[in-house]
Protein backbone atom coordinates (compact mmCIF):
# COMPACT_ATOMS: atom_id res chain seq x y z
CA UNK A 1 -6.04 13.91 22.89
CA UNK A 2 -8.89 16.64 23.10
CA UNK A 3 -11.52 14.69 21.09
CA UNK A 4 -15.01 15.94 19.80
CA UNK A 5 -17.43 13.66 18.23
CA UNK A 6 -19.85 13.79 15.58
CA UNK A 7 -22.47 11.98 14.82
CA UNK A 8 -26.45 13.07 14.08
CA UNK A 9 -27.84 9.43 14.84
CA UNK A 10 -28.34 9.57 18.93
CA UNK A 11 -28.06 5.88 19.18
CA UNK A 12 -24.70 5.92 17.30
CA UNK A 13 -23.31 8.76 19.69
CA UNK A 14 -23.90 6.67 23.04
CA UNK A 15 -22.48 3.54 21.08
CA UNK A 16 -19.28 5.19 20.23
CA UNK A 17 -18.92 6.34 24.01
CA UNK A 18 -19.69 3.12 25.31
CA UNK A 19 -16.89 1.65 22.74
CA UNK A 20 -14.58 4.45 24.00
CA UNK A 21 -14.72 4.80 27.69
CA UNK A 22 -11.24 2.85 28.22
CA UNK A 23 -9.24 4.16 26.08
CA UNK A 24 -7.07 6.43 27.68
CA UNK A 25 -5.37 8.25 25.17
CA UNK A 26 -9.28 9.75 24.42
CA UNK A 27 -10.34 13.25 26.01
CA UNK A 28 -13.69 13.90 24.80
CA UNK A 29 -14.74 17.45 25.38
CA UNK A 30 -17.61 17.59 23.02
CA UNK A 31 -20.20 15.36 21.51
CA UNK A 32 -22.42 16.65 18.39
CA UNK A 33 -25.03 15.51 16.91
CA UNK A 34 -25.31 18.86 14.49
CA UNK A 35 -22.60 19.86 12.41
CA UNK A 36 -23.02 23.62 12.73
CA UNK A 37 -22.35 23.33 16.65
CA UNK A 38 -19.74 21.38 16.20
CA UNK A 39 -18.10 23.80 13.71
CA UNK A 40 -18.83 26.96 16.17
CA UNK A 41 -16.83 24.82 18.80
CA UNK A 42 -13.55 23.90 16.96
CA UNK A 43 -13.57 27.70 16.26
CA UNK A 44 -13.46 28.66 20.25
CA UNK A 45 -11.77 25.24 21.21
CA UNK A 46 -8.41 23.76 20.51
CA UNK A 47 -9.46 20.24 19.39
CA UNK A 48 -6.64 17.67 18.50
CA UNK A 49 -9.10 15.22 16.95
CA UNK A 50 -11.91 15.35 15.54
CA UNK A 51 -13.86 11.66 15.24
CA UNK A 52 -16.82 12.03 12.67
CA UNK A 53 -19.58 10.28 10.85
CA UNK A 54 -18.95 10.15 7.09
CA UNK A 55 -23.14 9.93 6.07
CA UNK A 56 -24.57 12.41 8.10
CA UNK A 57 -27.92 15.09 7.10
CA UNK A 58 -26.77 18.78 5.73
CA UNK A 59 -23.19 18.75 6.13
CA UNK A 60 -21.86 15.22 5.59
CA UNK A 61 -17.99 14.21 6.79
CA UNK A 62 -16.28 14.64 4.26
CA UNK A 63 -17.21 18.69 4.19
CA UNK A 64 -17.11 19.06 7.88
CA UNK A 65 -13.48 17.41 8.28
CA UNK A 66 -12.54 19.82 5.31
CA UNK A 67 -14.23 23.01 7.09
CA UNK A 68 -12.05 21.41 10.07
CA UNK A 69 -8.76 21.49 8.32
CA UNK A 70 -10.02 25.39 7.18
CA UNK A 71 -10.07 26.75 11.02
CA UNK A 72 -7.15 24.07 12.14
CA UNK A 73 -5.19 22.51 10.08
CA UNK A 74 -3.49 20.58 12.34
CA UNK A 75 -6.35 19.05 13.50
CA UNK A 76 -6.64 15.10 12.77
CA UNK A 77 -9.38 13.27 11.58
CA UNK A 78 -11.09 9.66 12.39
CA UNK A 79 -13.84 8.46 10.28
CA UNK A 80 -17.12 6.12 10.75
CA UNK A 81 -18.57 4.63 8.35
CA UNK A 82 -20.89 2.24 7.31
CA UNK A 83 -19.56 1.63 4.00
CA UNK A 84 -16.29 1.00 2.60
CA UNK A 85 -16.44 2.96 -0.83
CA UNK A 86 -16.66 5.90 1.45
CA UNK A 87 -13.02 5.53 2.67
CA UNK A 88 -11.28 7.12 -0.25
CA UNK A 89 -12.52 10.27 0.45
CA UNK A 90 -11.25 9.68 3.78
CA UNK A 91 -8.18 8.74 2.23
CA UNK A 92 -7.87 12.22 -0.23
CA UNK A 93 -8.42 14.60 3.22
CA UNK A 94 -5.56 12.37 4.76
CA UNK A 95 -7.50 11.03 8.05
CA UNK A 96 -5.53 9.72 10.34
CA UNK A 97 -7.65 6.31 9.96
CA UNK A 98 -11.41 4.87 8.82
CA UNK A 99 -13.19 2.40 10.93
CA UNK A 100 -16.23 0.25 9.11
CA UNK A 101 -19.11 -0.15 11.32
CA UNK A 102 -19.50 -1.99 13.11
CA UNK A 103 -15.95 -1.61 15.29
CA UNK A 104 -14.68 -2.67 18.37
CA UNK A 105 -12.89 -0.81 20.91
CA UNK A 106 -9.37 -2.93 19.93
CA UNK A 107 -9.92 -0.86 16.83
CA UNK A 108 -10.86 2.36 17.55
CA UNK A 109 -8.25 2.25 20.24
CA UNK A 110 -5.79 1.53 17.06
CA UNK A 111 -7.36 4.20 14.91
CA UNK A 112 -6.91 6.82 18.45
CA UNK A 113 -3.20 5.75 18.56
CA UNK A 114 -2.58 6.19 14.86
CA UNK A 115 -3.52 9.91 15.11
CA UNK A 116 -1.65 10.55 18.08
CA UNK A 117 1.29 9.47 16.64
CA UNK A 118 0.29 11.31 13.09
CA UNK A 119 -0.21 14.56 15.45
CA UNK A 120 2.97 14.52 17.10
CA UNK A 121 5.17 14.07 14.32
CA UNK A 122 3.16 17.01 12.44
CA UNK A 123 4.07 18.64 15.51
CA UNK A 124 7.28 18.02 15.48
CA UNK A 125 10.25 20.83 15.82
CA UNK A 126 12.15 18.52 13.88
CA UNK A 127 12.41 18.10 9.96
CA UNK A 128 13.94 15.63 7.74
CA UNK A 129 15.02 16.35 4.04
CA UNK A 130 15.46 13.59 1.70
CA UNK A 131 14.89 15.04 -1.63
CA UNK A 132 17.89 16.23 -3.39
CA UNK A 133 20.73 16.22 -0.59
CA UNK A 134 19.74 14.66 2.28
CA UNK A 135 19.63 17.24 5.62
CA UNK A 136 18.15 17.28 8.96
CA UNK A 137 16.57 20.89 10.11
CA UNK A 138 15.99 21.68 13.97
CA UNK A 139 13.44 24.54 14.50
CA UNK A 140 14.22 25.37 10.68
CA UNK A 141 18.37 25.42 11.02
CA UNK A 142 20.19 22.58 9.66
CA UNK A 143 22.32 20.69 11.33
CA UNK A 144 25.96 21.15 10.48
CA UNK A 145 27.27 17.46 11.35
CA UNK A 146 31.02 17.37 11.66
CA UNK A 147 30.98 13.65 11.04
CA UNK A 148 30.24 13.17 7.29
CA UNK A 149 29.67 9.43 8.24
CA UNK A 150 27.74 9.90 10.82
CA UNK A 151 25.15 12.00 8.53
CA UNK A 152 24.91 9.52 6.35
CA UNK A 153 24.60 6.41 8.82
CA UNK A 154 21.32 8.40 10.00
CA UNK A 155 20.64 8.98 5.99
CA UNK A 156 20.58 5.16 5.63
CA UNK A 157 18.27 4.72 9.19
CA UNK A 158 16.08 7.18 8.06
CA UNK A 159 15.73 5.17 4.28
CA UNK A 160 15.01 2.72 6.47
CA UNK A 161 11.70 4.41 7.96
CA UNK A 162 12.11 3.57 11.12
CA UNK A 163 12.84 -0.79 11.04
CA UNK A 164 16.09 -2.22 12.19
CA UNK A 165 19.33 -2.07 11.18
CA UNK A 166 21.99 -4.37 12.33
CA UNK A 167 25.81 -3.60 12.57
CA UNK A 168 26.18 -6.04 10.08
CA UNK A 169 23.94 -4.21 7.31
CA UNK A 170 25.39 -1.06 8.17
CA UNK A 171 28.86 -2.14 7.59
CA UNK A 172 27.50 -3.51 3.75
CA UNK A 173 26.22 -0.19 3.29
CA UNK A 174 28.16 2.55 4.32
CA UNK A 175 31.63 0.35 3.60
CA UNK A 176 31.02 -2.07 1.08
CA UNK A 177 34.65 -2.05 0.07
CA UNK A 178 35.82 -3.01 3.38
CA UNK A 179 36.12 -6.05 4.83
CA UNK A 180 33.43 -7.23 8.29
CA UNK A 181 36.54 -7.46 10.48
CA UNK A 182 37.39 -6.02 13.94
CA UNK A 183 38.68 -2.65 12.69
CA UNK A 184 35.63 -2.30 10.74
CA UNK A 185 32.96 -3.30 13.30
CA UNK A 186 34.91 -0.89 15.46
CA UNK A 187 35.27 2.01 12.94
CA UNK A 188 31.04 1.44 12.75
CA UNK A 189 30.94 1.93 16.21
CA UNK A 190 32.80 4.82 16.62
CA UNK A 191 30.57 6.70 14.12
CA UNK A 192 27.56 4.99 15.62
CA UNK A 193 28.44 7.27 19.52
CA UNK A 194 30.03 10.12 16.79
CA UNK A 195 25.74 10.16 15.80
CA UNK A 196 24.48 9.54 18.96
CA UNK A 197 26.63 12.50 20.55
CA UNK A 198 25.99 15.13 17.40
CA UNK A 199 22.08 14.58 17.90
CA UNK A 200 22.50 15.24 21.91
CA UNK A 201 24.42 18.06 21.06
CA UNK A 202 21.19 19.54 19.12
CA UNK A 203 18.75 18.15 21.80
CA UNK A 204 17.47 15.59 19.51
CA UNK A 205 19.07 12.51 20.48
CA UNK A 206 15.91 10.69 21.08
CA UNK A 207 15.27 10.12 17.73
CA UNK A 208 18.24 7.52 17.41
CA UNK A 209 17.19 4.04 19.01
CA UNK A 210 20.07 1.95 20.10
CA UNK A 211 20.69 -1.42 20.93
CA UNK A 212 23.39 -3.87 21.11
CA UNK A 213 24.18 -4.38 17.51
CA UNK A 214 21.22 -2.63 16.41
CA UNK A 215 19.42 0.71 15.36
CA UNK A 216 16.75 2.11 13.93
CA UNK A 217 14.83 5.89 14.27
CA UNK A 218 12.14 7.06 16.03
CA UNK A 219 9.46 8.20 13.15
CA UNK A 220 7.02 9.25 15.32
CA UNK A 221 9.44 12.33 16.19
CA UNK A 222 9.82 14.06 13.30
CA UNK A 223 8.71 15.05 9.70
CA UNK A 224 9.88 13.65 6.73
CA UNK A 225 9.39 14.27 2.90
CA UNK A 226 9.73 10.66 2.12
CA UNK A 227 7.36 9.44 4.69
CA UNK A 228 4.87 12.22 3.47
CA UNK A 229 5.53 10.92 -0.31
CA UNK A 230 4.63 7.34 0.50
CA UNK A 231 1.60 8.18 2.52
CA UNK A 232 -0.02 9.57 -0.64
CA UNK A 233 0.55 13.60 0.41
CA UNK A 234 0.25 15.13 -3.16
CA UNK A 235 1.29 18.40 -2.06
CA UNK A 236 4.99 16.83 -1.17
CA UNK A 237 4.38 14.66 -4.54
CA UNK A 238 4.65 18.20 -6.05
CA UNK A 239 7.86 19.06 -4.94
CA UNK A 240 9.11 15.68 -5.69
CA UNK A 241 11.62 15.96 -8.78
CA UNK A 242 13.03 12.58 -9.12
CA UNK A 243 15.88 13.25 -6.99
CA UNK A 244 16.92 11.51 -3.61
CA UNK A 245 19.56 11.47 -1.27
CA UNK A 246 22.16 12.24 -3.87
CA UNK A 247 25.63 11.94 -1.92
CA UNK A 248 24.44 8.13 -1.21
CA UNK A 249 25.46 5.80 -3.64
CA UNK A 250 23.26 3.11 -2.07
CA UNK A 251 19.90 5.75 -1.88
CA UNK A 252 19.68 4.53 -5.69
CA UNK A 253 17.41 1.62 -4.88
CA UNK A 254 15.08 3.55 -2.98
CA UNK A 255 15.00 5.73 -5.43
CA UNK A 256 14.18 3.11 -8.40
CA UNK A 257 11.47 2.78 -6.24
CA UNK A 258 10.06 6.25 -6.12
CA UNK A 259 10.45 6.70 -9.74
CA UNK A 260 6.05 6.44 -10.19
CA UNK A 261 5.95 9.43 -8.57
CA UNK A 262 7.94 11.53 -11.00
């Protein structure tokens, strides 16, 4: 990722870089120890992440990632700090992670792959609505499944935010009437390649992880109200009206569960 760095305490700069020099996923392109440079260079640059020190002279962190988010808002944001009460704020401008000083490079490297991740699904071409009836929007068009079953086996993956699901649990959910015989474990499969063949048929079939027995999705692929919701986003807790996944019987746990954030 295209990484600057700021930090106005010299000895804390070449720490960081000494902490960072393996990490791979890290491009650093600029290193700052004044915040007015740094600003001047995310305006000419395109920065992916920005990696900053919360307690800094003039312009501390917090205002600079928020200046940041002003000229890019996709950019993400990492930040240092010596002191824990400090990470709420880091928390409120939804940074991609905190690290406490002092850090080692395990962590940072953690912290790195955490906003990579966090980018690419912000990124992402592809849209998931779970609020009210539950749709899935490619480059802003929905898809119109022609499997009913199939929609709502990826509903129940996606409620599922991205863990496993065996055959076994799907059955119990989407055909809790029927008996876990042959014809059933069949009929599951059928709708499992009916999924896997409607998302290849929108170029998205990447998102559904298969194995035998077992699936799950790929969350780092796409955008989600729910996920959104639970990672504290209040702008999404806005549009939030206490409805979820409607056509799914089963979405009613889930949504006993969102119920504080009515």
């Amino acid at each position: 990722m295209r990484t600057i760095v700021v930090d106005d305490e010299e000895m804390a700069l070449v720490s960081f870089m000494e902490e960072a020099k393996n990490i791979k996923e890290l491009n650093i392109t600029g290193v700052f120890n004044d915040a007015q440079e740094a600003v001047g260079y995310v305006k000419d640059n395109d920065v992916e992440l920005a990696i900053l020190d919360i307690k800094m002279r003039g312009i501390d962190g917090i205002n600079l990632g928020n200046i940041f988010r002003e000229i890019n808002p996709d950019i993400m944001l990492i930040y240092i700090t010596g002191y824990e009460k400090y990470a709420y704020e880091a928390i409120k401008l939804h940074a991609a992670a905190y690290l406490v000083k002092p850090f080692s490079s395990e962590q940072l490297e953690y912290a790195v792959e955490s906003a990579r991740l966090l980018s690419k699904r912000r990124k992402s071409r592809i849209y998931v609505r779970t609020f009210g009836h539950f749709d899935i929007f490619v480059d802003e068009n929905p898809i119109m499944f022609k499997s009913n079953k199939a929609k709502e086996l990826l509903a129940l993956l996606v409620d599922r935010r991205g863990g496993t699901v065996t055959t076994d649990q799907i059955i119990g959910t989407l055909w809790e009437e029927r008996p876990n015989d042959s014809y059933t474990q069949n009929l599951c499969s059928k709708i499992g390649k009916t999924l896997e063949k409607e998302l290849k048929e929108n170029n998205i079939g990447d998102i559904l992880v298969s194995a035998r027995g077992i699936k799950r999705v790929n969350t780092s692929l796409f955008k989600c109200d729910l996920y959104d919701l639970l990672d504290g986003d209040e702008r999404v807790a806005e549009k939030f009206l206490g409805e979820y996944m409607l056509d799914y019987s089963w979405a009613e746990e889930r949504m006993a569960l969102l119920a504080k954030y009515i």
